[in-house]
C-alpha atoms as a PDB file:
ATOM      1  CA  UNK A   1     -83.497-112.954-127.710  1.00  0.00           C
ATOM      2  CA  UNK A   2     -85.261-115.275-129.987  1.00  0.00           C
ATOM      3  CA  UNK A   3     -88.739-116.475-128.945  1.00  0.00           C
ATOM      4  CA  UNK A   4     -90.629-117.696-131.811  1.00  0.00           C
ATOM      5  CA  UNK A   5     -93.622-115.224-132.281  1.00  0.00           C
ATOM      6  CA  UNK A   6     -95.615-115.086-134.690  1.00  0.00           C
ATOM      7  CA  UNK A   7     -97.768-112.450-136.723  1.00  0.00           C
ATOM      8  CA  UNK A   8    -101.157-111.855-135.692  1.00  0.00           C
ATOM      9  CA  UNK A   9    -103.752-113.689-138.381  1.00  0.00           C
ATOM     10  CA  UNK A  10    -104.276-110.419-139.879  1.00  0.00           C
ATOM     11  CA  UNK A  11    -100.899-109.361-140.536  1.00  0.00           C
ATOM     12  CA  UNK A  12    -100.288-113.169-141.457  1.00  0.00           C
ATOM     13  CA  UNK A  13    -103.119-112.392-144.083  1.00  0.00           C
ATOM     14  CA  UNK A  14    -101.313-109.158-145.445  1.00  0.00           C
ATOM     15  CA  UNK A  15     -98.230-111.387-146.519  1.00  0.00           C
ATOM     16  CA  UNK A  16     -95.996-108.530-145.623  1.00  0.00           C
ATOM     17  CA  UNK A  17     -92.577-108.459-147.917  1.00  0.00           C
ATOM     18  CA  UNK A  18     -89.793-110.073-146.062  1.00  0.00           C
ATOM     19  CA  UNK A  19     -87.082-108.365-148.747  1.00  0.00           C
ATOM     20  CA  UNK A  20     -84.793-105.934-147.720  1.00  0.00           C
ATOM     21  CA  UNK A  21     -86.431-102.231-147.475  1.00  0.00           C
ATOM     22  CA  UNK A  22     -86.084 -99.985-150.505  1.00  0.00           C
ATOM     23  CA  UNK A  23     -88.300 -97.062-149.543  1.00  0.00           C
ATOM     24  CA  UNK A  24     -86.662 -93.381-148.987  1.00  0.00           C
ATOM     25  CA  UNK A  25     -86.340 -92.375-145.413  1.00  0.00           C
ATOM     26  CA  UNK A  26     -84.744 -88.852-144.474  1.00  0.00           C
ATOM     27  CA  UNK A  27     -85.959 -85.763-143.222  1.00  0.00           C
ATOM     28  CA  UNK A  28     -88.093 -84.873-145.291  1.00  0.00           C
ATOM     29  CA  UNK A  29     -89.671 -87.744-145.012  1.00  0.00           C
ATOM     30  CA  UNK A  30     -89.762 -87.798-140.747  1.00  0.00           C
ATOM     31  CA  UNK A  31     -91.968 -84.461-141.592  1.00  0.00           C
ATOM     32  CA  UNK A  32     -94.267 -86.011-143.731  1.00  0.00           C
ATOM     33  CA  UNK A  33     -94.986 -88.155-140.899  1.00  0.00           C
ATOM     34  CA  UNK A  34     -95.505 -85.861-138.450  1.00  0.00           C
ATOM     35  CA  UNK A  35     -98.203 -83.619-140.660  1.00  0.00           C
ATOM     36  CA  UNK A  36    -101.853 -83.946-139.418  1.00  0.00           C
ATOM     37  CA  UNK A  37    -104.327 -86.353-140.623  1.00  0.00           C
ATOM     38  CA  UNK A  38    -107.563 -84.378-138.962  1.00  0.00           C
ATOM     39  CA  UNK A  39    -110.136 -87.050-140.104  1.00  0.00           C
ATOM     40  CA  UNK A  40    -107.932 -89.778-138.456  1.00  0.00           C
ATOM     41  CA  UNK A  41    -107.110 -87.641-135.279  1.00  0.00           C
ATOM     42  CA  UNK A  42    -111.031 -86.734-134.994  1.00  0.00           C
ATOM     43  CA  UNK A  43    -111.888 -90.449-134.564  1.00  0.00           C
ATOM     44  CA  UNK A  44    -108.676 -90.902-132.101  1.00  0.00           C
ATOM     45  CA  UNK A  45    -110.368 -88.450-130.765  1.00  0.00           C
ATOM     46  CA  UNK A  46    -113.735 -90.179-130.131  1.00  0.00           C
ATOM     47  CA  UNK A  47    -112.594 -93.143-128.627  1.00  0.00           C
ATOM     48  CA  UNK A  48    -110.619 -93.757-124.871  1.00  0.00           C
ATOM     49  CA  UNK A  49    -107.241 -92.699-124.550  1.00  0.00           C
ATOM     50  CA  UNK A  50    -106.597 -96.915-123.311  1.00  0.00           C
ATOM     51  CA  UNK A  51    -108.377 -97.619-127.091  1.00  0.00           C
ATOM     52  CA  UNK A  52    -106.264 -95.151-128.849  1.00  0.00           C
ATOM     53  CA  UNK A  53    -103.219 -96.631-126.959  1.00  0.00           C
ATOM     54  CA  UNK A  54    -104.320 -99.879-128.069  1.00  0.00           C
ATOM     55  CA  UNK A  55    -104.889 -98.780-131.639  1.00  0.00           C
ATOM     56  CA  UNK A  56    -101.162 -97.632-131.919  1.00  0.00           C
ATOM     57  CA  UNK A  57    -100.129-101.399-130.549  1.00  0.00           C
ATOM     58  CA  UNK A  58    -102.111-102.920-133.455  1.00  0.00           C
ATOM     59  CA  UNK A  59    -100.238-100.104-135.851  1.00  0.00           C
ATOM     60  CA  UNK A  60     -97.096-100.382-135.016  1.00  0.00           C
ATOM     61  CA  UNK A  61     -96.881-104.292-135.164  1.00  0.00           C
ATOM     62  CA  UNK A  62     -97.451-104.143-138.986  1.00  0.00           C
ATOM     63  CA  UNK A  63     -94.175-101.867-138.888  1.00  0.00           C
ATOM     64  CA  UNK A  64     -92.715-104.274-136.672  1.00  0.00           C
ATOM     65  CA  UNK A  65     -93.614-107.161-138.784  1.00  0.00           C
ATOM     66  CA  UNK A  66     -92.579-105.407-141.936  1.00  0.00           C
ATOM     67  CA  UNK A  67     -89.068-104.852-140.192  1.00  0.00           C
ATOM     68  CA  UNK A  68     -88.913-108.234-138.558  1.00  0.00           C
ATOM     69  CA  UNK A  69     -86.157-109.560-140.899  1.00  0.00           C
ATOM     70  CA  UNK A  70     -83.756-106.213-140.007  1.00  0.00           C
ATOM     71  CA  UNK A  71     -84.610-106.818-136.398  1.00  0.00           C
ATOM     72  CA  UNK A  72     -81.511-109.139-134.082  1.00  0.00           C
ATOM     73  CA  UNK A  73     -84.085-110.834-131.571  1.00  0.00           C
ATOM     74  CA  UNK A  74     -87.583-110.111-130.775  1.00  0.00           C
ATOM     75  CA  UNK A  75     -87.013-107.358-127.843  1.00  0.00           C
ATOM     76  CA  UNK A  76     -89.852-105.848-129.509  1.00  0.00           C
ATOM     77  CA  UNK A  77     -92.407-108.250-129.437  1.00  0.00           C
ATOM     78  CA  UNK A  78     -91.696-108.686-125.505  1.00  0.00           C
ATOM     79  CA  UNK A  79     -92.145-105.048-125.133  1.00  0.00           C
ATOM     80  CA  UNK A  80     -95.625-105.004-127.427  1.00  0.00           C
ATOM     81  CA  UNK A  81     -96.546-108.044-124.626  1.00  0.00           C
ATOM     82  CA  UNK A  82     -95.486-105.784-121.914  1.00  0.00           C
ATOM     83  CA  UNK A  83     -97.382-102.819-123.901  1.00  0.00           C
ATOM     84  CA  UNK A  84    -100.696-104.828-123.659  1.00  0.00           C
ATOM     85  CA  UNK A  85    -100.327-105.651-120.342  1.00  0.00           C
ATOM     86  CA  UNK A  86    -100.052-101.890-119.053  1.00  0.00           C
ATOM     87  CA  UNK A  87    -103.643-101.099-120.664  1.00  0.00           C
ATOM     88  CA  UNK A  88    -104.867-103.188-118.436  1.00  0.00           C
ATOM     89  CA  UNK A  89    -102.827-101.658-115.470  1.00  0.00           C
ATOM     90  CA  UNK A  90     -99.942 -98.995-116.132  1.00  0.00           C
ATOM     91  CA  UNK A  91     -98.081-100.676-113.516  1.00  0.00           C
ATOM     92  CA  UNK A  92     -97.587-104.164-115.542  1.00  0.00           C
ATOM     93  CA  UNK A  93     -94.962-102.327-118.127  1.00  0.00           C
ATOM     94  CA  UNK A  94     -91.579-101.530-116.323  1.00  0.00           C
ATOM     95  CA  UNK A  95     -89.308 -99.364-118.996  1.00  0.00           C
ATOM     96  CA  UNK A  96     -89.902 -98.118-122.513  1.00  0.00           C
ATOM     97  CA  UNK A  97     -85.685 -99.110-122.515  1.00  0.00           C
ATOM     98  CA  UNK A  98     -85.364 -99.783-126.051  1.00  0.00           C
ATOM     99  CA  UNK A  99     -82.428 -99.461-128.305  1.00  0.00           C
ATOM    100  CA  UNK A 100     -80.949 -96.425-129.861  1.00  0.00           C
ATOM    101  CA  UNK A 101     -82.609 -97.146-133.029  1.00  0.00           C
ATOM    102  CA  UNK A 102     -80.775 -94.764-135.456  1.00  0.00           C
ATOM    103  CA  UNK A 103     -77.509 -95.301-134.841  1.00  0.00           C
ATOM    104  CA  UNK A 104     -77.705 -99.082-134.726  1.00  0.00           C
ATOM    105  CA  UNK A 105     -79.587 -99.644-138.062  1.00  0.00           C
ATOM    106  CA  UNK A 106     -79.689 -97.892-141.318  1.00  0.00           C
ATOM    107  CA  UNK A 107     -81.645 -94.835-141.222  1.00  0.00           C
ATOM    108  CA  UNK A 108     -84.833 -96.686-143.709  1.00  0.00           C
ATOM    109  CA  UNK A 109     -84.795 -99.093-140.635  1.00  0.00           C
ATOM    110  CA  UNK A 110     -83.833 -97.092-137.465  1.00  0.00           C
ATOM    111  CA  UNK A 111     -85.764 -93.825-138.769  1.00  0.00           C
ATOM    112  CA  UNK A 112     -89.555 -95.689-138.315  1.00  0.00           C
ATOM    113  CA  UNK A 113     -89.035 -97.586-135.497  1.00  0.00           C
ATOM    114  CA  UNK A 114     -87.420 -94.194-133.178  1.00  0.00           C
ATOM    115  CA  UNK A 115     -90.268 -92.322-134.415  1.00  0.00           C
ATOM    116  CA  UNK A 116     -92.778 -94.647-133.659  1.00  0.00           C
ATOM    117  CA  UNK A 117     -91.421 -95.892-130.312  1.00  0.00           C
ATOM    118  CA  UNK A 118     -90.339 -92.272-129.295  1.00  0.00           C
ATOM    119  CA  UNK A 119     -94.000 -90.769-129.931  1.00  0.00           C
ATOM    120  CA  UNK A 120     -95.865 -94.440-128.495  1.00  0.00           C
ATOM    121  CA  UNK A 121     -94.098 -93.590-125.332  1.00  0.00           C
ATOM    122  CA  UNK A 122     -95.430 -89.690-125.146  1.00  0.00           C
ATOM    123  CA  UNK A 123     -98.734 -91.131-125.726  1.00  0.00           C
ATOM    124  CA  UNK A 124     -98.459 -93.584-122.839  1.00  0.00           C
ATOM    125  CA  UNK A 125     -97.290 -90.460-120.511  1.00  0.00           C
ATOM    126  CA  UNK A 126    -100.409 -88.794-122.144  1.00  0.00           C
ATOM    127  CA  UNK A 127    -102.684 -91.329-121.703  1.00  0.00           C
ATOM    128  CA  UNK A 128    -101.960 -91.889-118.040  1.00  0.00           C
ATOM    129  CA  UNK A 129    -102.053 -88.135-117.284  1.00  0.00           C
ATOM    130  CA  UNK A 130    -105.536 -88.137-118.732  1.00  0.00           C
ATOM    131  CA  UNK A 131    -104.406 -85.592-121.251  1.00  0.00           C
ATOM    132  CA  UNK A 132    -105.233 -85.920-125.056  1.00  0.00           C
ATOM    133  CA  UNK A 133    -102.897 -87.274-127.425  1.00  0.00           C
ATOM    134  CA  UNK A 134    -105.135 -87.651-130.627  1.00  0.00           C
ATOM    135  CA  UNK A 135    -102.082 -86.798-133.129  1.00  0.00           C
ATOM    136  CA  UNK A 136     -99.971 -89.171-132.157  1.00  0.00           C
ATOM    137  CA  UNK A 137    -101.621 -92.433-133.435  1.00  0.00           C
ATOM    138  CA  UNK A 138    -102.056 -90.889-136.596  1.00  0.00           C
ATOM    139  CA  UNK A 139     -97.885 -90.559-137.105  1.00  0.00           C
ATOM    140  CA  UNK A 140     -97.521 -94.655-136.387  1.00  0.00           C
ATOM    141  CA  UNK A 141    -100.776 -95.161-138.504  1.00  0.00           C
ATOM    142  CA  UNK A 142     -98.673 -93.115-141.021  1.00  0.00           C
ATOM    143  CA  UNK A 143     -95.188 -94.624-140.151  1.00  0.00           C
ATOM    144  CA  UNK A 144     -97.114 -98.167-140.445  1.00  0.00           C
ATOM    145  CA  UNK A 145     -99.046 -97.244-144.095  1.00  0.00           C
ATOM    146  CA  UNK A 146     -95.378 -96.226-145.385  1.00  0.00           C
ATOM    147  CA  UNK A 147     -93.421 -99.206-144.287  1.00  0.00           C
ATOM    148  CA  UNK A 148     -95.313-102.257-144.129  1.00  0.00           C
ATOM    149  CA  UNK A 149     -95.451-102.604-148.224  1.00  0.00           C
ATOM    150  CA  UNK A 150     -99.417-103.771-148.055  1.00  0.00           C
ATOM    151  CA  UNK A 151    -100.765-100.268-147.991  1.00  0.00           C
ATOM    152  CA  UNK A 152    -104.375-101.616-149.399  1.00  0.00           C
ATOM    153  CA  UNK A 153    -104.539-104.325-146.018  1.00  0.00           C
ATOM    154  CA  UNK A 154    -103.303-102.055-143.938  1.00  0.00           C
ATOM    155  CA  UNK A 155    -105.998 -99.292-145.062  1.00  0.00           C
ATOM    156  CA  UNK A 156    -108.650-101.938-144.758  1.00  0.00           C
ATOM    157  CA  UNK A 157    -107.334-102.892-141.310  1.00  0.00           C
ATOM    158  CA  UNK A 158    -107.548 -99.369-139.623  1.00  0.00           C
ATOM    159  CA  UNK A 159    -110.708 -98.732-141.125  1.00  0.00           C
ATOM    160  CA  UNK A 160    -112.314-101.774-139.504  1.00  0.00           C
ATOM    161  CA  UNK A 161    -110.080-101.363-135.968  1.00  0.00           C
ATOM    162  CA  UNK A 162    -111.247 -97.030-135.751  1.00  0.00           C
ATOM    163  CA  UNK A 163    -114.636 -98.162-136.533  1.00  0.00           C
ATOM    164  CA  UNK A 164    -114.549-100.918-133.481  1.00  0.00           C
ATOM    165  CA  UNK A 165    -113.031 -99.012-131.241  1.00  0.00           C
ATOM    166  CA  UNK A 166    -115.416 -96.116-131.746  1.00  0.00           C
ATOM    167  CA  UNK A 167    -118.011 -97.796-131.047  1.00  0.00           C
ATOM    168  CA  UNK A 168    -117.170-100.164-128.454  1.00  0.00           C
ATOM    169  CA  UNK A 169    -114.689 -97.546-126.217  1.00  0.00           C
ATOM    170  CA  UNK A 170    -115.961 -94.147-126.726  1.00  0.00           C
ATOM    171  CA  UNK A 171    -114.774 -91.368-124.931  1.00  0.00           C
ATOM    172  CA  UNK A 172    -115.793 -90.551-121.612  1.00  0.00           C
ATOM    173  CA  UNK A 173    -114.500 -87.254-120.525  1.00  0.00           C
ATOM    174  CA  UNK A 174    -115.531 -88.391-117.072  1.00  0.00           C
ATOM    175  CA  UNK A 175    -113.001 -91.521-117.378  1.00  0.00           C
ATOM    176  CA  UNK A 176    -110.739 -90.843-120.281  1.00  0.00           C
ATOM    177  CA  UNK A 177    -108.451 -93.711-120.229  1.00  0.00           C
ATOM    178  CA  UNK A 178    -111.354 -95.810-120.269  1.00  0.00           C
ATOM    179  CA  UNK A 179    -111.612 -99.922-119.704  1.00  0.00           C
ATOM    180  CA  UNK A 180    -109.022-102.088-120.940  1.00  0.00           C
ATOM    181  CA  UNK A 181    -108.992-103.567-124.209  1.00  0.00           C
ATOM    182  CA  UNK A 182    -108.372-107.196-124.963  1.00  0.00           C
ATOM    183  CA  UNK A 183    -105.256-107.708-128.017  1.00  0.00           C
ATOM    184  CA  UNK A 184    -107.477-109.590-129.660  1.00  0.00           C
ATOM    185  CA  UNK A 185    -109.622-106.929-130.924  1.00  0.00           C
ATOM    186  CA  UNK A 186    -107.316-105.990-132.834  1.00  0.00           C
ATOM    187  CA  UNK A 187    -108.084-108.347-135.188  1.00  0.00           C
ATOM    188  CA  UNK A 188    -111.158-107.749-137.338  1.00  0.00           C
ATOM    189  CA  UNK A 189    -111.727-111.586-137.271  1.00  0.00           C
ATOM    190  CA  UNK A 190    -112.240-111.332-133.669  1.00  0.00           C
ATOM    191  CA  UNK A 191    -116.087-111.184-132.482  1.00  0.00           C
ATOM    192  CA  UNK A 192    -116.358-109.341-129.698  1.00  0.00           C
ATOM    193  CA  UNK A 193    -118.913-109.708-126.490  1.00  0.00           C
ATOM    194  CA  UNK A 194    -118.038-108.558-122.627  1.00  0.00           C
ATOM    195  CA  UNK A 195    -117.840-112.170-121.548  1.00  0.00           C
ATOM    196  CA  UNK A 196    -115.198-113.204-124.107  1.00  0.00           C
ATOM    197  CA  UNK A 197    -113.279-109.833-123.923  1.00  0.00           C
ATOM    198  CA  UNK A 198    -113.057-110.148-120.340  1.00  0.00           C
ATOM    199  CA  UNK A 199    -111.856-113.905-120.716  1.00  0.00           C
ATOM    200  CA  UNK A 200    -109.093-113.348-123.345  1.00  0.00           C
ATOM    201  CA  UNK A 201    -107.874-110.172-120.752  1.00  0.00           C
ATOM    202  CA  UNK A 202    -107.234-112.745-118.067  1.00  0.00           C
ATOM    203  CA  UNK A 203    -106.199-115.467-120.250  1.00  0.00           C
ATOM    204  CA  UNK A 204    -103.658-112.787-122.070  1.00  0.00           C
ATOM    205  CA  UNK A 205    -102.504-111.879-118.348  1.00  0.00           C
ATOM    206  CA  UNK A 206    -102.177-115.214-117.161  1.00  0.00           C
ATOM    207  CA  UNK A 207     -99.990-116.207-120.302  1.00  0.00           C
ATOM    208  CA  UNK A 208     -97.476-113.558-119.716  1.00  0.00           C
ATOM    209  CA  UNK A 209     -93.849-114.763-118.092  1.00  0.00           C
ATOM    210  CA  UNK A 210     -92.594-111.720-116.507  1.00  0.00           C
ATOM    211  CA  UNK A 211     -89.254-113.398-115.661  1.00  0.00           C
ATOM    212  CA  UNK A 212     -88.259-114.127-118.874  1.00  0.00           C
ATOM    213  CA  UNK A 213     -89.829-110.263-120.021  1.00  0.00           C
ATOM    214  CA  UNK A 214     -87.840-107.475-119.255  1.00  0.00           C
ATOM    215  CA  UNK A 215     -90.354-105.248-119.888  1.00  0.00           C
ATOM    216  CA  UNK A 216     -93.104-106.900-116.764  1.00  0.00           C
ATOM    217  CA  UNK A 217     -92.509-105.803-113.501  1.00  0.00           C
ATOM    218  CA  UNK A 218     -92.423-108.746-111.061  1.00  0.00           C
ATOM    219  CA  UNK A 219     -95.218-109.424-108.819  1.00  0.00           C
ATOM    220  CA  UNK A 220     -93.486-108.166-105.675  1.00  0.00           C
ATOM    221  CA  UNK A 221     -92.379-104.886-107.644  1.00  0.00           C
ATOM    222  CA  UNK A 222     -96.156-104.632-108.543  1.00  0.00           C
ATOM    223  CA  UNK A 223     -96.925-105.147-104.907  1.00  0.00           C
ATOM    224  CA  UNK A 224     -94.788-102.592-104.037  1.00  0.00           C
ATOM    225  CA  UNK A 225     -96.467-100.064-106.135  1.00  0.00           C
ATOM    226  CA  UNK A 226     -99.798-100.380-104.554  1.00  0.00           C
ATOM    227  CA  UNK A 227    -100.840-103.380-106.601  1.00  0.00           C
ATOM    228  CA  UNK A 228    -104.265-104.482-105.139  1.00  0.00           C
ATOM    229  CA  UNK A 229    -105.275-108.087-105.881  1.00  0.00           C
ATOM    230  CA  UNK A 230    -103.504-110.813-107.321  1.00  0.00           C
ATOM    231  CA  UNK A 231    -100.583-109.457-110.287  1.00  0.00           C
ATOM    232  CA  UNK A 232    -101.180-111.524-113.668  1.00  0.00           C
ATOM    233  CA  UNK A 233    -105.164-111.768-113.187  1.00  0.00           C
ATOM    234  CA  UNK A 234    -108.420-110.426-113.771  1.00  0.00           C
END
């Protein structure tokens, strides 16, 4: 399904290459991936497991974005909506029911996205568990440094987003997932303040269209789960 997004005005900024990808991607490569970045995964570390969550969002969109041209429709970018949505309340996302990614698109393609949406979704089990999943951004940091073709943005971008979300969603062991995070902050043109995260939360909500979203469980499915309050607000 085609719906028109749009890159975030970071990734806009970036200019990400819209050519067809020319970078290797094999096995070897899937266990480059996968080896440990410590300083990275000590700062994943530090923060919430909902910031860390929301940290692998703003990752994997600048593989998403890189990829956009290989992509049919923008399932995707529905699911990243429905993503958002669920670090606010698990509840909101209804499936991680994605594609089979490698055999439906050349391996430089289908490789980074599987590995990225197959270890996003252990972190979401994670998360919600209150276990620790500190490794696992660092792969779709890594997957997203490889294939976005702006390594030198991209660099700049994560080192601005860790040092935000440090700061502003430490780790609690007492609460570990922690508050939600607006999308927004994401983006290091974005100033922060609890009044306007809280207002672009409920304005993010309230923008959502679960009945065109696959992804978005309906307000009487939430209800059914124990919802409490009104779905699509805060």
């Amino acid at each position: 399904m085609e719906l028109n997004y749009t890159p975030p005005p970071h990734i806009a900024a970036a200019d990400l290459p819209q050519t067809p990808v020319a970078y290797r991607w094999d096995n070897t490569t899937e266990e480059e991936m996968k080896f440990f970045q410590m300083n990275i995964a000590h700062r994943m570390a530090e923060m919430s497991g909902r910031a860390a969550l929301a940290f692998s969002l703003g990752a994997l969109e600048w593989t998403l974005w890189r990829l956009r041209p290989e992509l049919p429709g923008d399932d995707v970018f529905q699911f990243l909506d429905a993503a958002w949505a669920a670090l606010v309340d698990w509840r909101y996302l209804k499936s991680f029911d994605l594609p089979e990614w490698e055999p439906a698109f050349e391996r430089p393609v289908g490789g980074p996205l599987w590995e990225s949406f197959n270890v996003l979704h252990g972190s979401f089990v994670q998360a919600r568990n209150g276990k620790p999943f500190m490794h696992n951004p660092v792969i779709i940091s890594k997957i997203a440094l490889y294939v976005c073709g702006r390594p030198e943005a991209f660099k700049a971008w994560r080192r601005s987003i860790i040092r935000r979300l440090v700061g502003m969603y430490p780790m609690d062991r007492a609460a570990p997932a922690g508050r939600p995070v607006p999308r927004s902050l994401l983006n290091p043109g974005y100033v922060p303040s609890p009044e306007m995260d809280n207002r672009h939360i409920a304005d993010y909500l309230a923008g959502l269209n679960w009945q065109t979203n696959r992804f978005l469980h309906s307000p009487e499915e939430l209800k059914e789960k124990g919802f409490e309050g009104e779905p699509y607000t805060f």
